[in-house]
N, C-alpha and C. Protein backbone atom coordinates (compact mmCIF):
# COMPACT_ATOMS: atom_id res chain seq x y z
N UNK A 1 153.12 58.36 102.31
CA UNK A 1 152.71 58.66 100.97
C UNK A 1 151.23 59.00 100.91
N UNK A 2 150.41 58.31 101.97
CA UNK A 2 148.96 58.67 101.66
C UNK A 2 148.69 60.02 102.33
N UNK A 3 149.29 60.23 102.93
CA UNK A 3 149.61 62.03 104.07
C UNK A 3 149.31 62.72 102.65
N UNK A 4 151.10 61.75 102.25
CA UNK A 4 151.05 63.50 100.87
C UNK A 4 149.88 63.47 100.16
N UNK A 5 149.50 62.46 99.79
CA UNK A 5 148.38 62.51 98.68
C UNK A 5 147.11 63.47 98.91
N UNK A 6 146.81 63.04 100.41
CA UNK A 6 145.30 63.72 100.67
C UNK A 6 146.18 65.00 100.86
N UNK A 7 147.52 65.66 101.17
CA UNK A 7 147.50 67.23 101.83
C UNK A 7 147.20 67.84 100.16
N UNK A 8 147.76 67.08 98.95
CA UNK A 8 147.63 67.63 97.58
C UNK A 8 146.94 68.01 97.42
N UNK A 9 145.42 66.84 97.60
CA UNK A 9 144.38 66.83 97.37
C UNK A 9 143.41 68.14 98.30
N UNK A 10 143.87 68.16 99.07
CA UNK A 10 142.91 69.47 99.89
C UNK A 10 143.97 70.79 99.31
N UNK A 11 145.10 70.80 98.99
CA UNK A 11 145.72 71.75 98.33
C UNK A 11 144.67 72.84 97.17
N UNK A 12 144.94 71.58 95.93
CA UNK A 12 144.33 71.85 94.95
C UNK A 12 142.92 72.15 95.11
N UNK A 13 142.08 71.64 96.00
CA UNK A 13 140.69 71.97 95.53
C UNK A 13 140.12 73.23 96.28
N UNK A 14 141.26 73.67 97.44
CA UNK A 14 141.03 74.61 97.84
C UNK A 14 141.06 75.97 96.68
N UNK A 15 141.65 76.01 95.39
CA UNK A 15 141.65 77.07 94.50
C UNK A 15 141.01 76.09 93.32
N UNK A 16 139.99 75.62 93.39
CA UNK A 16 139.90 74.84 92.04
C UNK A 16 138.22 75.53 91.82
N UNK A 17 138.17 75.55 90.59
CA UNK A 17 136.93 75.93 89.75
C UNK A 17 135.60 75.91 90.68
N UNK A 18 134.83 76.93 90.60
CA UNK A 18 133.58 76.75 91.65
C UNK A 18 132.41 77.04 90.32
N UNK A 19 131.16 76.53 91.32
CA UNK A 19 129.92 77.24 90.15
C UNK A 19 129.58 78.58 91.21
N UNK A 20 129.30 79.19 90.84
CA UNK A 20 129.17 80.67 91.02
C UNK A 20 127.39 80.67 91.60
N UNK A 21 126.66 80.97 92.17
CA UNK A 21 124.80 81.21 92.07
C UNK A 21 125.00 83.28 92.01
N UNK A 22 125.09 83.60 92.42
CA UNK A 22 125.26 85.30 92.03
C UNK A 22 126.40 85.74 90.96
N UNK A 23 126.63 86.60 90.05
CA UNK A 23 127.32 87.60 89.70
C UNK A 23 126.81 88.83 88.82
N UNK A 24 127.88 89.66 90.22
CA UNK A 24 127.40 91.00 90.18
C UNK A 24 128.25 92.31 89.31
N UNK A 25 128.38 93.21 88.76
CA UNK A 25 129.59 93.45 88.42
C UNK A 25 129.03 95.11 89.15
N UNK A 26 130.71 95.39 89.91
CA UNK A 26 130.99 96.36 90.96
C UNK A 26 131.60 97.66 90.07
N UNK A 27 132.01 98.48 90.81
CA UNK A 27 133.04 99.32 90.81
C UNK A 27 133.48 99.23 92.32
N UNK A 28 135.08 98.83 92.12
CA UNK A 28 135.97 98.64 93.58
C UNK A 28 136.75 99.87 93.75
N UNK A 29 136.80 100.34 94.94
CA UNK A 29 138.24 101.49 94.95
C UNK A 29 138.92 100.43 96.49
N UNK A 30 139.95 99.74 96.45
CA UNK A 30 141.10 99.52 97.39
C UNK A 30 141.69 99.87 97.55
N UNK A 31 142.17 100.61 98.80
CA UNK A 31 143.55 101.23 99.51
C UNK A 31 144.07 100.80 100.44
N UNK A 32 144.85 100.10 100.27
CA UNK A 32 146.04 99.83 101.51
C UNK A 32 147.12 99.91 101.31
N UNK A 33 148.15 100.07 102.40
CA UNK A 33 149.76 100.14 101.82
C UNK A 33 150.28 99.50 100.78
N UNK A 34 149.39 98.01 100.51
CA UNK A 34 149.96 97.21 99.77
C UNK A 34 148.98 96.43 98.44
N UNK A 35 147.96 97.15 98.46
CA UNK A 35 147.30 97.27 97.52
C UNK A 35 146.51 98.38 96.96
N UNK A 36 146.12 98.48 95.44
CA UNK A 36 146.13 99.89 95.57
C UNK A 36 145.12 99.56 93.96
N UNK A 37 143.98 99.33 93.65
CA UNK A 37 143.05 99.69 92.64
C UNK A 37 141.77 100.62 92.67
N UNK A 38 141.47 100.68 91.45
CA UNK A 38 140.02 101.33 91.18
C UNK A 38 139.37 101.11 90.19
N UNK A 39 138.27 100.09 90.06
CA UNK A 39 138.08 99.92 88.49
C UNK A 39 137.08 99.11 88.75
N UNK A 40 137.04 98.59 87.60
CA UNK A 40 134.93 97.52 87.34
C UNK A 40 135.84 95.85 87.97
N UNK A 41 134.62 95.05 88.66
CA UNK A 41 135.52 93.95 89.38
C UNK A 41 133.88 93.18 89.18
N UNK A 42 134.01 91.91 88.73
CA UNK A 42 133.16 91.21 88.67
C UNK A 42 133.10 90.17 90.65
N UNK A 43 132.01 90.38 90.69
CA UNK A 43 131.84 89.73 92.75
C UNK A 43 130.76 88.48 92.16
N UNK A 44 131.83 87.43 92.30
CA UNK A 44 130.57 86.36 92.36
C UNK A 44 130.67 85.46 93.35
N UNK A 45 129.36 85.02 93.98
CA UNK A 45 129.85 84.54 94.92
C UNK A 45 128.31 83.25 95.43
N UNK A 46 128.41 82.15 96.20
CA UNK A 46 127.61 81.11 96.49
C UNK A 46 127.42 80.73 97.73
N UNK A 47 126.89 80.03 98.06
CA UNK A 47 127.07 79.57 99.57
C UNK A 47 128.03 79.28 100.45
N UNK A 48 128.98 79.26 99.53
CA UNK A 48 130.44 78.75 100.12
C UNK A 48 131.65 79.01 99.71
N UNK A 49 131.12 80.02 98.78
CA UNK A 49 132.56 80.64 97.57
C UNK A 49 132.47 82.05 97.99
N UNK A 50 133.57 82.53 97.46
CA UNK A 50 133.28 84.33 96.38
C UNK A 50 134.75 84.21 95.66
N UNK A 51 134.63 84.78 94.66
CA UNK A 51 135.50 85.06 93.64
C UNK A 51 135.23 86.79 93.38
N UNK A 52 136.28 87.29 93.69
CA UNK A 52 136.68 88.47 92.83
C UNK A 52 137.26 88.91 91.83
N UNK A 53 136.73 89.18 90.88
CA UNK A 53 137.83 89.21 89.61
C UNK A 53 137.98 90.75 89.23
N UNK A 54 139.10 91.14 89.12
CA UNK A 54 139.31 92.63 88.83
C UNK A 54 140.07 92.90 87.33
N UNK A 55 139.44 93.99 87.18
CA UNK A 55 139.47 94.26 85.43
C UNK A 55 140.42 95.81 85.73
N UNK A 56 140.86 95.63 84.76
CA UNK A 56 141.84 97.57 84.51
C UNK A 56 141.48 97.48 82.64
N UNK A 57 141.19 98.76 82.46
CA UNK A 57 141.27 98.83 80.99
C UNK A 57 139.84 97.58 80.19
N UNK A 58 139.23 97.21 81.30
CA UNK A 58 138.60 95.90 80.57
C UNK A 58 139.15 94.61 80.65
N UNK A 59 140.42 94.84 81.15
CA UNK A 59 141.44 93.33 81.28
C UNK A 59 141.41 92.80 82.52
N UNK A 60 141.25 92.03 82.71
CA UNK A 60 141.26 91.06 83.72
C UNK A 60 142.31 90.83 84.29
N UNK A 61 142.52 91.65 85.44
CA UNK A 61 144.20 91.77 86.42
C UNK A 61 144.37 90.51 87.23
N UNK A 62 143.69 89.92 88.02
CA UNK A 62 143.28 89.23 89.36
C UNK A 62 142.34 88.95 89.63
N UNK A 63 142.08 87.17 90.11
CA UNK A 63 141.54 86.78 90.41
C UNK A 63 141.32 86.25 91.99
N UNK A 64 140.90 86.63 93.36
CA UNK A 64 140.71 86.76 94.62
C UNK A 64 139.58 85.31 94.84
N UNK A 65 139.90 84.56 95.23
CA UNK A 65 139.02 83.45 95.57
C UNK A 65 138.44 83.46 97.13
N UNK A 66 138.01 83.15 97.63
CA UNK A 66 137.66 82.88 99.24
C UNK A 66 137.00 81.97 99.55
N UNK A 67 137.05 81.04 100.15
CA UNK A 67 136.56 80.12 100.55
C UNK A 67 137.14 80.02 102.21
N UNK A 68 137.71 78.33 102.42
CA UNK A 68 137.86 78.13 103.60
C UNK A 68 139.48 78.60 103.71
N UNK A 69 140.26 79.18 102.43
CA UNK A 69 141.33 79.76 102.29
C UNK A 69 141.00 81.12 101.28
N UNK A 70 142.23 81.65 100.79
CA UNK A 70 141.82 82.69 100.40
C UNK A 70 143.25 82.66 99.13
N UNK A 71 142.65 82.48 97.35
CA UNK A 71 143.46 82.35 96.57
C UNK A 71 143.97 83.45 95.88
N UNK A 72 145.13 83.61 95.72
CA UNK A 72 145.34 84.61 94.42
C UNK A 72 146.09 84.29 93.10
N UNK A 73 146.60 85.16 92.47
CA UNK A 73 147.57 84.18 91.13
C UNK A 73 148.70 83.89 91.85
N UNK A 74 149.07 84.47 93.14
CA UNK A 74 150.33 84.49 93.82
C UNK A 74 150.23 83.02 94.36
N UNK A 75 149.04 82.18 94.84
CA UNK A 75 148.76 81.09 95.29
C UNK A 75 147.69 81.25 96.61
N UNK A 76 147.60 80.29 97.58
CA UNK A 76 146.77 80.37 99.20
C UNK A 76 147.48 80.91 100.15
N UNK A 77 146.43 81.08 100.66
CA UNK A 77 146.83 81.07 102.18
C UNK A 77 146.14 81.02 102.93
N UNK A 78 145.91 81.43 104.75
CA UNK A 78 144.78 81.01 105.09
C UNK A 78 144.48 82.47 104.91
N UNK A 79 143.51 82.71 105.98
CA UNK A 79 142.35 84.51 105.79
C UNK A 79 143.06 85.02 106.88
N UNK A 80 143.65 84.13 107.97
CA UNK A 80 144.82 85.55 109.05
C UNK A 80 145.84 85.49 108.07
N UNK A 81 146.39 84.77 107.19
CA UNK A 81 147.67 84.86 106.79
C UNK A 81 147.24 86.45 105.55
N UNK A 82 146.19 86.35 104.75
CA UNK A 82 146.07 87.39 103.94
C UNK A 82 145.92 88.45 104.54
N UNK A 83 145.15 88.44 105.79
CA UNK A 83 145.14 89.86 106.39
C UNK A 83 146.55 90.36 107.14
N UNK A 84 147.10 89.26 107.50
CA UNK A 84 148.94 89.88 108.11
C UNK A 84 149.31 90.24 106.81
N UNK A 85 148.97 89.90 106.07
CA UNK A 85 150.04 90.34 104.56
C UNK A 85 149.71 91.75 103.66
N UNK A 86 148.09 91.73 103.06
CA UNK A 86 147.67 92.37 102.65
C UNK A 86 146.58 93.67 103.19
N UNK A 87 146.39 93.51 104.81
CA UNK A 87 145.00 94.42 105.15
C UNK A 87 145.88 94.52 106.69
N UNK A 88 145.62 93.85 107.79
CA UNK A 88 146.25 94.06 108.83
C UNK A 88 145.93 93.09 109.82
N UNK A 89 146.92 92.58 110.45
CA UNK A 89 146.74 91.02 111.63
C UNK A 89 145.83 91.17 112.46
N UNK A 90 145.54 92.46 113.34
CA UNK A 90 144.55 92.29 114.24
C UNK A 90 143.02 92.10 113.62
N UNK A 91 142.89 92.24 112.42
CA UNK A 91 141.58 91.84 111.73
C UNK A 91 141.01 90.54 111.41
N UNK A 92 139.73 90.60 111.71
CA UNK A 92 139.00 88.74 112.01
C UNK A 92 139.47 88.06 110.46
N UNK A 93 139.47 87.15 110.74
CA UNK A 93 139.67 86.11 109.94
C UNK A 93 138.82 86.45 108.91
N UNK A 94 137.82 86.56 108.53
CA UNK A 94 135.98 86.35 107.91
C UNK A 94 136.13 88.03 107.30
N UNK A 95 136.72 88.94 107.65
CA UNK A 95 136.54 90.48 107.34
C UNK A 95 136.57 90.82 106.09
N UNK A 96 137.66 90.32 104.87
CA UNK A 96 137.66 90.36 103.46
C UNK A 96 135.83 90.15 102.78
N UNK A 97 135.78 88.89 103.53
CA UNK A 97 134.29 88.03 102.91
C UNK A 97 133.22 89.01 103.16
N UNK A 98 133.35 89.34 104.32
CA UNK A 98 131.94 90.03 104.94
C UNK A 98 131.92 91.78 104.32
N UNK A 99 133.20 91.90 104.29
CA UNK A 99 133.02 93.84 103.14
C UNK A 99 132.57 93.39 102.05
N UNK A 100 133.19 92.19 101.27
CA UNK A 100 132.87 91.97 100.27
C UNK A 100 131.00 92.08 99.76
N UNK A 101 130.50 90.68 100.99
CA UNK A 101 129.39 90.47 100.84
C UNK A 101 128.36 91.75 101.55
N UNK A 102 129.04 92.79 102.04
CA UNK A 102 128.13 93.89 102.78
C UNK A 102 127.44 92.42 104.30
N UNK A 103 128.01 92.15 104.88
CA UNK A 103 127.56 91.55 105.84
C UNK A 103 128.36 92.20 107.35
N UNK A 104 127.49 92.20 108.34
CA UNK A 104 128.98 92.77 110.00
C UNK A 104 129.41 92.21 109.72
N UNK A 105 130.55 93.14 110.43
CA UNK A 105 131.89 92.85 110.62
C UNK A 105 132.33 92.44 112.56
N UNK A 106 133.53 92.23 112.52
CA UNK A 106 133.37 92.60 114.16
C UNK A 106 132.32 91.67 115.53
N UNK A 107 131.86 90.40 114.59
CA UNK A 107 130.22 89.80 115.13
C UNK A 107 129.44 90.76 115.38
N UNK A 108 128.94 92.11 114.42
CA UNK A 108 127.93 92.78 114.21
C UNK A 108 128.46 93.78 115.90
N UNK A 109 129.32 93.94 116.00
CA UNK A 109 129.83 94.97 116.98
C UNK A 109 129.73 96.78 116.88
N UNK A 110 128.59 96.83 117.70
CA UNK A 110 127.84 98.46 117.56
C UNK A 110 127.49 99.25 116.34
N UNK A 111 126.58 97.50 115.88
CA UNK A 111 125.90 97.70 114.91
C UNK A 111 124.50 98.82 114.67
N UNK A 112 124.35 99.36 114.21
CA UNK A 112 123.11 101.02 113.89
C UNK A 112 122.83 100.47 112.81
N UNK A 113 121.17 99.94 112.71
CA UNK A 113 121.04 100.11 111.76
C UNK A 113 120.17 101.49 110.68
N UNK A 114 120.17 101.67 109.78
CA UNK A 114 120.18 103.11 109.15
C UNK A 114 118.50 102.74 108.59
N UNK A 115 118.26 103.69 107.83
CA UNK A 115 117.14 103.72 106.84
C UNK A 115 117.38 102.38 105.75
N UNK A 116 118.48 102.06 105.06
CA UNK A 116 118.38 101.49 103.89
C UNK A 116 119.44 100.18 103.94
N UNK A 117 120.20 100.29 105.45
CA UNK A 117 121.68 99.40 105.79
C UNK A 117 121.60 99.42 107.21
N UNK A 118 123.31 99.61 107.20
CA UNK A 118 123.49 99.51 108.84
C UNK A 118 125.11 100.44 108.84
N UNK A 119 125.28 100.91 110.15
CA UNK A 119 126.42 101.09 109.90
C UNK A 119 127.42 100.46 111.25
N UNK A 120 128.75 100.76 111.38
CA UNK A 120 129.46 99.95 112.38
C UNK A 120 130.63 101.26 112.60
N UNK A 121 131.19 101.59 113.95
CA UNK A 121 132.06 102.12 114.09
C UNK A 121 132.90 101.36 115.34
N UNK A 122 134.07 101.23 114.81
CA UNK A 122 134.73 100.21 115.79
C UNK A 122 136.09 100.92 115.77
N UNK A 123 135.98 101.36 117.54
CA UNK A 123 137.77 102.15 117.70
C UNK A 123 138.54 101.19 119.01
N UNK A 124 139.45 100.83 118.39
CA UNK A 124 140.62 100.46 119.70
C UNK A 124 141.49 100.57 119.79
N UNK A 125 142.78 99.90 120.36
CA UNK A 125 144.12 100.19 119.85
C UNK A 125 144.89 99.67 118.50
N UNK A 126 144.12 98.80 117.96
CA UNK A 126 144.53 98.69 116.28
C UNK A 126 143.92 99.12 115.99
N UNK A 127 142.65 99.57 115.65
CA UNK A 127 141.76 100.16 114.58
C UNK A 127 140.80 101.23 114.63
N UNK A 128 140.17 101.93 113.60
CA UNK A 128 139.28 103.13 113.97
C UNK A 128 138.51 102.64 112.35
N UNK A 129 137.54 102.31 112.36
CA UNK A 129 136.72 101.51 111.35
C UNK A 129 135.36 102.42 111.55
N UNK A 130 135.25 102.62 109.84
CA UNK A 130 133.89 103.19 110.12
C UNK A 130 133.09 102.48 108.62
N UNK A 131 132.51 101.57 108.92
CA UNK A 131 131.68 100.77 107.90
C UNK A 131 130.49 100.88 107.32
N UNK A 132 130.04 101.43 106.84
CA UNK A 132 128.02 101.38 105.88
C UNK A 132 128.34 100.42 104.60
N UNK A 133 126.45 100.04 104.86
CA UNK A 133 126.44 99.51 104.25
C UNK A 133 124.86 99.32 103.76
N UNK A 134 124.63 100.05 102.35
CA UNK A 134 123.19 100.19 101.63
C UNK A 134 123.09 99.75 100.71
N UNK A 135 121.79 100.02 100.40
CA UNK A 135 121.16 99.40 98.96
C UNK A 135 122.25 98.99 98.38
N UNK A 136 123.00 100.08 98.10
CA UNK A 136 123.79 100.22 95.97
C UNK A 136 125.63 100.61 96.61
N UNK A 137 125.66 100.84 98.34
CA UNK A 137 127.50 100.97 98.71
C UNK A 137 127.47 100.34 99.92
N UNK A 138 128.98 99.95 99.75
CA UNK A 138 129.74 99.21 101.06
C UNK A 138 130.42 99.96 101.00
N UNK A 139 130.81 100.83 101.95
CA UNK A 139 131.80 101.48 102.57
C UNK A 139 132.71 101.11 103.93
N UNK A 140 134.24 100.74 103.77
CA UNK A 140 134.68 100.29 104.98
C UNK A 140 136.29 101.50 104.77
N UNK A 141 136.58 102.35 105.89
CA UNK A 141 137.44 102.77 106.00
C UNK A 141 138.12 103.03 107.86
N UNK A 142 139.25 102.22 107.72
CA UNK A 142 140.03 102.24 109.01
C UNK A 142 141.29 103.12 108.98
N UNK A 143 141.22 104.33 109.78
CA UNK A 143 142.14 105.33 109.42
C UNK A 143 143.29 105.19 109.83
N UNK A 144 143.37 104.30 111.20
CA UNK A 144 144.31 103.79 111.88
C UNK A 144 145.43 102.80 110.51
N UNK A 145 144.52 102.17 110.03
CA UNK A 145 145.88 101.57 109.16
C UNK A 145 145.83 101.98 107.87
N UNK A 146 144.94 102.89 107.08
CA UNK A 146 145.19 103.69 106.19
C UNK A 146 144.63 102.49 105.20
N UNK A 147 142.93 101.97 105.30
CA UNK A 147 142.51 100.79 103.95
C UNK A 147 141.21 101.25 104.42
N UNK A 148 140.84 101.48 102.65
CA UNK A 148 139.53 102.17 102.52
C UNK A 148 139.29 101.03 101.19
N UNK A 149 137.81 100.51 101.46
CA UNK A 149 136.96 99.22 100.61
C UNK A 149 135.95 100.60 100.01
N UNK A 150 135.69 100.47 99.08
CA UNK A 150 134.80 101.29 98.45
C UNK A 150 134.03 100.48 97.43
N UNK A 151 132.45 99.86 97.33
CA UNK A 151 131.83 98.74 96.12
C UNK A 151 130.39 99.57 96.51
N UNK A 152 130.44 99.89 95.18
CA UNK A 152 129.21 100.51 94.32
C UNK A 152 128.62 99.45 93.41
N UNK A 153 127.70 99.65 93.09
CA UNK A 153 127.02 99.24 91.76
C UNK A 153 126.70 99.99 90.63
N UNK A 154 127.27 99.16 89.99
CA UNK A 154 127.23 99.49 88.83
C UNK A 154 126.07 100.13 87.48
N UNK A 155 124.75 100.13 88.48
CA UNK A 155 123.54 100.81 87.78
C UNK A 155 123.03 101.74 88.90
């Protein structure tokens, strides 16, 4: 009984209310087989959080949590389980967080950095990734599995 109690307990707080120290509000374009938006997405995020919240019409579609799991309205899971599901298995664990936050990808694997960013091109037999990342865009597109991250700002 005390098993169940504490697995509850790390259950729940893994999706439970955070305080936020940044929020930014984006314009997102997502493409993957299995997801598919374009619109204004509020990115907030802390030392140990990020929350994505995505708007259509002004409405608030989804809410994307990340932490040491990764929440949706659908519920958790871990960050390989979202990428087998929603992006693609051979991708690091940390990859959602780090497009998100414009941080390498790859442990900063044939990293260039540019005038204003950096960029990353990473080809193997899963992937062909070509990543920037400046001032005011994150750009991540892997042609091999057909998911293009697109976050602008919004001024």
């Amino acid at each position: 009984m005390k098993y169940l109690l504490i697995a509850f307990a790390l259950l729940f707080t893994a999706c439970s209310i955070k305080n936020y120290e940044i929020t930014q509000t984006k314009i997102i374009i997502i493409k993957s087989p299995k997801i598919k938006f374009g619109d204004v997405a509020y990115l907030r995020n802390s030392q140990k959080s990020i929350e994505l919240e995505l708007f259509t019409a002004g409405k608030s579609i989804e809410k994307i949590s990340i932490n040491h799991l990764i929440c949706t309205s659908a519920g958790c899971m871990t960050k390989s389980a979202f990428n087998q599901e929603f992006l693609n298995a051979s991708y690091p664990s940390d990859i959602l967080q780090n497009i998100l936050l414009g941080t390498p990808i790859y442990d900063e694997k044939n990293r260039v950095y540019t005038k204003d960013g950096f960029e990353q091109k990473i080809e193997d037999k899963d992937v062909n990734i070509r990543y920037r990342v400046s001032s005011n865009l994150i750009y991540f597109k892997d042609t091999k599995n057909k998911i293009i991250f697109k976050i602008k700002d919004t001024n």
